[in-house]
C-alpha atoms as a PDB file:
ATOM      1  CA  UNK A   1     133.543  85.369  98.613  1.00  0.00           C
ATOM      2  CA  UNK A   2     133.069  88.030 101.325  1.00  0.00           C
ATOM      3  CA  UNK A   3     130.073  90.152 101.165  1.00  0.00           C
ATOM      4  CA  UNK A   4     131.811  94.131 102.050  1.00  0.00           C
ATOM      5  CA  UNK A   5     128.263  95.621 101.416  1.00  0.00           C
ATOM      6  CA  UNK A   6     127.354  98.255 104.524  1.00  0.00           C
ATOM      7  CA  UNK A   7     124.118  99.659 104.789  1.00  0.00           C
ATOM      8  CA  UNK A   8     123.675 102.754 107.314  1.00  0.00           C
ATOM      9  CA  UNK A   9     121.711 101.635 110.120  1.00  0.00           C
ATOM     10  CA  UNK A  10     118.203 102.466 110.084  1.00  0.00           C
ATOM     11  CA  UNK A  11     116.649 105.715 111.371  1.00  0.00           C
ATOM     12  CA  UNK A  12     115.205 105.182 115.123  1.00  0.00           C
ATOM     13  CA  UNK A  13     111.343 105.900 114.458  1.00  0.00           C
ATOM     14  CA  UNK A  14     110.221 108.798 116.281  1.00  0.00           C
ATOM     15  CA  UNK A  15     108.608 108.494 119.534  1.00  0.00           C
ATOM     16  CA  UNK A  16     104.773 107.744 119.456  1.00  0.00           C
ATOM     17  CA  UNK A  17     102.940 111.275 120.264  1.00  0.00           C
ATOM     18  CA  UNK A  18     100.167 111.462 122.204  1.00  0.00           C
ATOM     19  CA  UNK A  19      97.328 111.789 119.691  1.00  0.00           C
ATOM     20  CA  UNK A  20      94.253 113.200 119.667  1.00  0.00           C
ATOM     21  CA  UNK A  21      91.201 111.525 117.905  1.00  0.00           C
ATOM     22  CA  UNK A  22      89.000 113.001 115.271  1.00  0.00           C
ATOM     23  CA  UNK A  23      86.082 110.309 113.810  1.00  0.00           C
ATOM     24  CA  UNK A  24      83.752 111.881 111.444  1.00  0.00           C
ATOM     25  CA  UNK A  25      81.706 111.426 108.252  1.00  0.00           C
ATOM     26  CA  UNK A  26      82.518 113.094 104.898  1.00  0.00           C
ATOM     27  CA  UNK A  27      80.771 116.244 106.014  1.00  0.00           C
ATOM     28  CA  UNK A  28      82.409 116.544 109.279  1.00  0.00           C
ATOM     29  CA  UNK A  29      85.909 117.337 107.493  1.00  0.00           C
ATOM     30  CA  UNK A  30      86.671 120.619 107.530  1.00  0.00           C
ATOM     31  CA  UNK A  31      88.632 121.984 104.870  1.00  0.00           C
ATOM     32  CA  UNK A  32      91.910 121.616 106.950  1.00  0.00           C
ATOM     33  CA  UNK A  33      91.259 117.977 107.449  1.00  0.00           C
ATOM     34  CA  UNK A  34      90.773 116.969 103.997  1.00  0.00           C
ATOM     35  CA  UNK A  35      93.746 118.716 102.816  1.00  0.00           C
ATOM     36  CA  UNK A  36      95.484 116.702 105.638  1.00  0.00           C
ATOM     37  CA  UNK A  37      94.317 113.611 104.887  1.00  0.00           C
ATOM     38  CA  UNK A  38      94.896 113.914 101.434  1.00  0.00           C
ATOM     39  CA  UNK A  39      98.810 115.513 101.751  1.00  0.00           C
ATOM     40  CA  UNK A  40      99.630 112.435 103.951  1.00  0.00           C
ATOM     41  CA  UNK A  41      98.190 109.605 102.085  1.00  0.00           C
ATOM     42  CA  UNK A  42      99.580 111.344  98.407  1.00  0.00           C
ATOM     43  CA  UNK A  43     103.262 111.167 101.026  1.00  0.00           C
ATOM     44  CA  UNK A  44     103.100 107.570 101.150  1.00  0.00           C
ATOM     45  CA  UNK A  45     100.749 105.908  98.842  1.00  0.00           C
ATOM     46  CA  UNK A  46     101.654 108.239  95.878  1.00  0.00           C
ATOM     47  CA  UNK A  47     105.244 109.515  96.913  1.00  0.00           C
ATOM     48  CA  UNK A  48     106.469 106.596  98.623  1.00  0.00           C
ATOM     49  CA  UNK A  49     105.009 103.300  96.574  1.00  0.00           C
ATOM     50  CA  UNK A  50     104.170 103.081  93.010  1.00  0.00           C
ATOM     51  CA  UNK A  51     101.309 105.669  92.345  1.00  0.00           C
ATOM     52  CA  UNK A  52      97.814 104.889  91.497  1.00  0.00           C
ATOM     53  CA  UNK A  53      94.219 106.390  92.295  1.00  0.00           C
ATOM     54  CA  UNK A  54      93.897 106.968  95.898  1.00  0.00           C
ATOM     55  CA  UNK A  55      90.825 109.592  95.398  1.00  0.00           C
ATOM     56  CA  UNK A  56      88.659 106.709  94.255  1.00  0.00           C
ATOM     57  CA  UNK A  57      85.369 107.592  94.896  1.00  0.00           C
ATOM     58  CA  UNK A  58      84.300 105.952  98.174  1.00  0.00           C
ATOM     59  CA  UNK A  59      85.607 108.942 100.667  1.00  0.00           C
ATOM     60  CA  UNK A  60      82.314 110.293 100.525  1.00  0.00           C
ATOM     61  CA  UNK A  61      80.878 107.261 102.194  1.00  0.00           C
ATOM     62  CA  UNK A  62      83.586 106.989 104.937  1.00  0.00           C
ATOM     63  CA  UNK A  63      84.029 107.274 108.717  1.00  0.00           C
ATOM     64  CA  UNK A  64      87.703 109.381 108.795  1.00  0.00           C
ATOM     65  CA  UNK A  65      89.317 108.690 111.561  1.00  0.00           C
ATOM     66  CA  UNK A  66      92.738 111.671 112.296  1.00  0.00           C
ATOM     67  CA  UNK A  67      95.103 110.923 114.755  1.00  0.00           C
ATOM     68  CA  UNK A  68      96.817 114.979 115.242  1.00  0.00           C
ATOM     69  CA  UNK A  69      99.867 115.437 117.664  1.00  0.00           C
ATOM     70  CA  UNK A  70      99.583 117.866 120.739  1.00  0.00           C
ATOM     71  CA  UNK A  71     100.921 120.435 117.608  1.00  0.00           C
ATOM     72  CA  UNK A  72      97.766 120.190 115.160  1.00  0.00           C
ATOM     73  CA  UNK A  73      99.720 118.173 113.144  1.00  0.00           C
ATOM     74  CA  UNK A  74      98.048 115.195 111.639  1.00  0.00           C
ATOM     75  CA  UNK A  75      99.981 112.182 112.231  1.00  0.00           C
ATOM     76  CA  UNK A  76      97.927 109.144 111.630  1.00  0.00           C
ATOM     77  CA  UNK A  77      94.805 108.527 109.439  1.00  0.00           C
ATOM     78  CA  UNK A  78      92.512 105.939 108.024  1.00  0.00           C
ATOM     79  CA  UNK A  79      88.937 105.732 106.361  1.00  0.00           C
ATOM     80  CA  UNK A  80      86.176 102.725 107.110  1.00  0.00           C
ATOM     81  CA  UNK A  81      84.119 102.105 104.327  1.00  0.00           C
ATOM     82  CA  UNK A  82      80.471 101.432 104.474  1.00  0.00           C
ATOM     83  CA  UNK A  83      79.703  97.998 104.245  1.00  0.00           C
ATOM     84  CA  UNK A  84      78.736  96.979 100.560  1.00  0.00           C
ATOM     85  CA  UNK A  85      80.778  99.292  98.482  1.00  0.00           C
ATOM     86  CA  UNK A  86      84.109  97.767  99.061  1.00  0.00           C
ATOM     87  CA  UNK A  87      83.012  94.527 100.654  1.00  0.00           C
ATOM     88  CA  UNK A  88      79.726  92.994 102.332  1.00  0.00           C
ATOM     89  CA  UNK A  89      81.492  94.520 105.794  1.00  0.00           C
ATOM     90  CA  UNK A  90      82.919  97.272 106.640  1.00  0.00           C
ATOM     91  CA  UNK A  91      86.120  97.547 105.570  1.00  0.00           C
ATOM     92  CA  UNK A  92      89.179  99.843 106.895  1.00  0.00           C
ATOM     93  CA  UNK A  93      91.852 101.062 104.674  1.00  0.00           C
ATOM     94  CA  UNK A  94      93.789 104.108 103.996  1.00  0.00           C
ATOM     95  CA  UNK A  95      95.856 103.027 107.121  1.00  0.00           C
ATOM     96  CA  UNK A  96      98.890 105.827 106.812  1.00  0.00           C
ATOM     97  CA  UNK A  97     101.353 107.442 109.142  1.00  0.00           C
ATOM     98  CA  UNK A  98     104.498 109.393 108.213  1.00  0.00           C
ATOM     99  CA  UNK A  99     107.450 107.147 107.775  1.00  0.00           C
ATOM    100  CA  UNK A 100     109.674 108.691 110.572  1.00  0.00           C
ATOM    101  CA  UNK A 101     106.823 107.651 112.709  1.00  0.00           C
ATOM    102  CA  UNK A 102     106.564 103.778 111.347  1.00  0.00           C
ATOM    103  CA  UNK A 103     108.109 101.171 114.465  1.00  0.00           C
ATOM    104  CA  UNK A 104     106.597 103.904 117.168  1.00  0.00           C
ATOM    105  CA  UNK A 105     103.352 102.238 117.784  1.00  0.00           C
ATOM    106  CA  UNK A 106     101.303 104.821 116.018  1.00  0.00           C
ATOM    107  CA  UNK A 107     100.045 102.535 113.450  1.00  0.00           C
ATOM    108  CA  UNK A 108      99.046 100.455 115.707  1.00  0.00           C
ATOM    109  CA  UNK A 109      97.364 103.210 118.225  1.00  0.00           C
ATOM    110  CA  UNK A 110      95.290 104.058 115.146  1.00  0.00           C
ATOM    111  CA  UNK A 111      94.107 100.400 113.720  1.00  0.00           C
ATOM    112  CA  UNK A 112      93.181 100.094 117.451  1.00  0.00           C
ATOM    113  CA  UNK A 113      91.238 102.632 117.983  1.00  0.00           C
ATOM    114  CA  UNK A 114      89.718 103.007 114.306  1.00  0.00           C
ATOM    115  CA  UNK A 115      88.428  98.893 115.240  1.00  0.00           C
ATOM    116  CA  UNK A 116      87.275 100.442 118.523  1.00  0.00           C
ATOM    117  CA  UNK A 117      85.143 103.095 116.911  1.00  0.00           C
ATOM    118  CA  UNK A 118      83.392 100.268 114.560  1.00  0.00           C
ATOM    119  CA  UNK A 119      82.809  98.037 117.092  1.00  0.00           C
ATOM    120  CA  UNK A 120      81.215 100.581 119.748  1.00  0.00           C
ATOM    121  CA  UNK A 121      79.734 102.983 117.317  1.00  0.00           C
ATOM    122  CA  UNK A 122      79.416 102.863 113.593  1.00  0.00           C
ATOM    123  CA  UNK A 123      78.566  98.961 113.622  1.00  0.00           C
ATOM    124  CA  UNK A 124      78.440  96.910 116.219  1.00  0.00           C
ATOM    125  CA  UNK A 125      79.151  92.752 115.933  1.00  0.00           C
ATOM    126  CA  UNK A 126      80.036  93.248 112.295  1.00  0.00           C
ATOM    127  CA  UNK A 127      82.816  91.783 110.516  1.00  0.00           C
ATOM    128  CA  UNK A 128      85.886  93.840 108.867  1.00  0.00           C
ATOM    129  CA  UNK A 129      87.302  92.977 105.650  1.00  0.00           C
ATOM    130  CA  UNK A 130      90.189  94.749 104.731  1.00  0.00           C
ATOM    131  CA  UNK A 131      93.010  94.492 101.444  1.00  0.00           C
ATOM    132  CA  UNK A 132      96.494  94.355 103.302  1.00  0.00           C
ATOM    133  CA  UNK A 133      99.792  94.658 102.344  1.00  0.00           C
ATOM    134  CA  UNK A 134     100.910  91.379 101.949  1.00  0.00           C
ATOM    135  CA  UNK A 135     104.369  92.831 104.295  1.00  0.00           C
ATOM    136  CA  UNK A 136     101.933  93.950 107.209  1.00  0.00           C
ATOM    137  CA  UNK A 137     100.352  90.829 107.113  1.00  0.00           C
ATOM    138  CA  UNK A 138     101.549  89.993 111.052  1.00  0.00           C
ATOM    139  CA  UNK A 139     100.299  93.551 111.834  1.00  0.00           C
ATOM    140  CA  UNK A 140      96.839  92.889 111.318  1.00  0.00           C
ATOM    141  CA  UNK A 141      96.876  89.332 112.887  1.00  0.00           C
ATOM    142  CA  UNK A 142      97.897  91.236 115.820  1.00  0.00           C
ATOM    143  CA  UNK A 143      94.393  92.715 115.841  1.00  0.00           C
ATOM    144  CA  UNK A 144      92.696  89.978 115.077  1.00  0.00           C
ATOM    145  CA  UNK A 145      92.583  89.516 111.391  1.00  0.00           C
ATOM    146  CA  UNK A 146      93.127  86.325 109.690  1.00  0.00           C
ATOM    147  CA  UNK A 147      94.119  86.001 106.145  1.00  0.00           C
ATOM    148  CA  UNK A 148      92.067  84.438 103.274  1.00  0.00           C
ATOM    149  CA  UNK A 149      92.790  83.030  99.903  1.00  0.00           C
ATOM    150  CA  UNK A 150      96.497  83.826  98.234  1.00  0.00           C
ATOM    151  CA  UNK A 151      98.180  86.450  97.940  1.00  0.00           C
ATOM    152  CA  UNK A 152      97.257  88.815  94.791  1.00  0.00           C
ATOM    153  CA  UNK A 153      98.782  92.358  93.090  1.00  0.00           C
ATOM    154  CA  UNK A 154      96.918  95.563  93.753  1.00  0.00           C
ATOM    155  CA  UNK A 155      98.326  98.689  92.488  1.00  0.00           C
ATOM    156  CA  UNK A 156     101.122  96.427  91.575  1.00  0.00           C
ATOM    157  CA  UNK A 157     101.877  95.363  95.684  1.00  0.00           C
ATOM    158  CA  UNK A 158     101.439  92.378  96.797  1.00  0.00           C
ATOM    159  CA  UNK A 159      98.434  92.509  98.692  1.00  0.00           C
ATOM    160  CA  UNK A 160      96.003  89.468 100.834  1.00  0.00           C
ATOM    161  CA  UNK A 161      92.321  89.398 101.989  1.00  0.00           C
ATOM    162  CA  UNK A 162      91.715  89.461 105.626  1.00  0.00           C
ATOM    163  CA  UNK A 163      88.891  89.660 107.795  1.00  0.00           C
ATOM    164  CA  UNK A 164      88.175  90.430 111.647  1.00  0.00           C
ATOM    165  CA  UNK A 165      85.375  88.878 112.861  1.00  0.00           C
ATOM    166  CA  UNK A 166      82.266  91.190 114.705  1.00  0.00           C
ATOM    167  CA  UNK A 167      83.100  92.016 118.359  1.00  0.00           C
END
């Protein structure tokens, strides 16, 4: 039997913009950068995948870090949470960029830089423990997080423990 199924070929993913860095506590968010933050991660994590309770409770003990184009647009995001609320580390999550944008390198321009900011500034030769997408496993090897234990649902997604160690 012949298989006559054709899917359109995917979209091209935008080009990476140059992006400008915002890394702040709770109180440093204005009222434009919450409502920013929030818009794009209710896009993807609400819109996008199954919904669940993003506003959980722990943004108030957060570094933010906002990624906005050359526009004022806010194109990448993610939140590190203190150590010991989540997990004994620190532990990044909220990792988000607009889909047209996913393939570009911008999700990988902001992991980078948000594991910069940790290392140099909020804390120093700790550890990172993070919840990943099972699927973006390989994406967080890349910078340098191994997985641990099996594999396990969260917000019904597949999801795996992985840590980075201190730098």
């Amino acid at each position: 039997m012949t298989d006559t199924t054709r899917t359109a070929p995917a979209a091209m993913p935008a080009a990476m913009p140059n992006l400008h860095w915002t890394w702040t506590r709770w109180e440093g968010l204005d009222k434009d950068d919450l409502y920013d933050a929030l818009a794009l991660r209710c896009e993807v994590f609400i819109v996008e995948q199954e919904p669940y309770q993003d506003v959980d409770g722990l943004d108030r003990h957060c570094w933010h870090l906002l990624g906005r184009d050359d526009a004022g647009t806010l194109q990448a995001y993610c939140r590190v949470v203190d150590p010991g609320l989540k997990y004994a580390e620190p532990s990044l999550g909220r990792v988000v960029t607009p889909a047209r944008l996913r393939g570009s390198g911008t999700g990988a321009a902001l992991v980078a830089e948000a594991l910069r900011r940790c290392d140099t500034q909020a804390w120093p030769g700790h550890a990172n423990r993070i919840s990943a997408q099972a699927h973006l496993q390989r994406f967080y090897a890349a910078h340098g997080f191994v997985a641990l234990g099996e594999e396990y649902l969260e917000d019904n997604i597949p999801h795996r423990e992985m840590v980075r160690a201190g730098r």
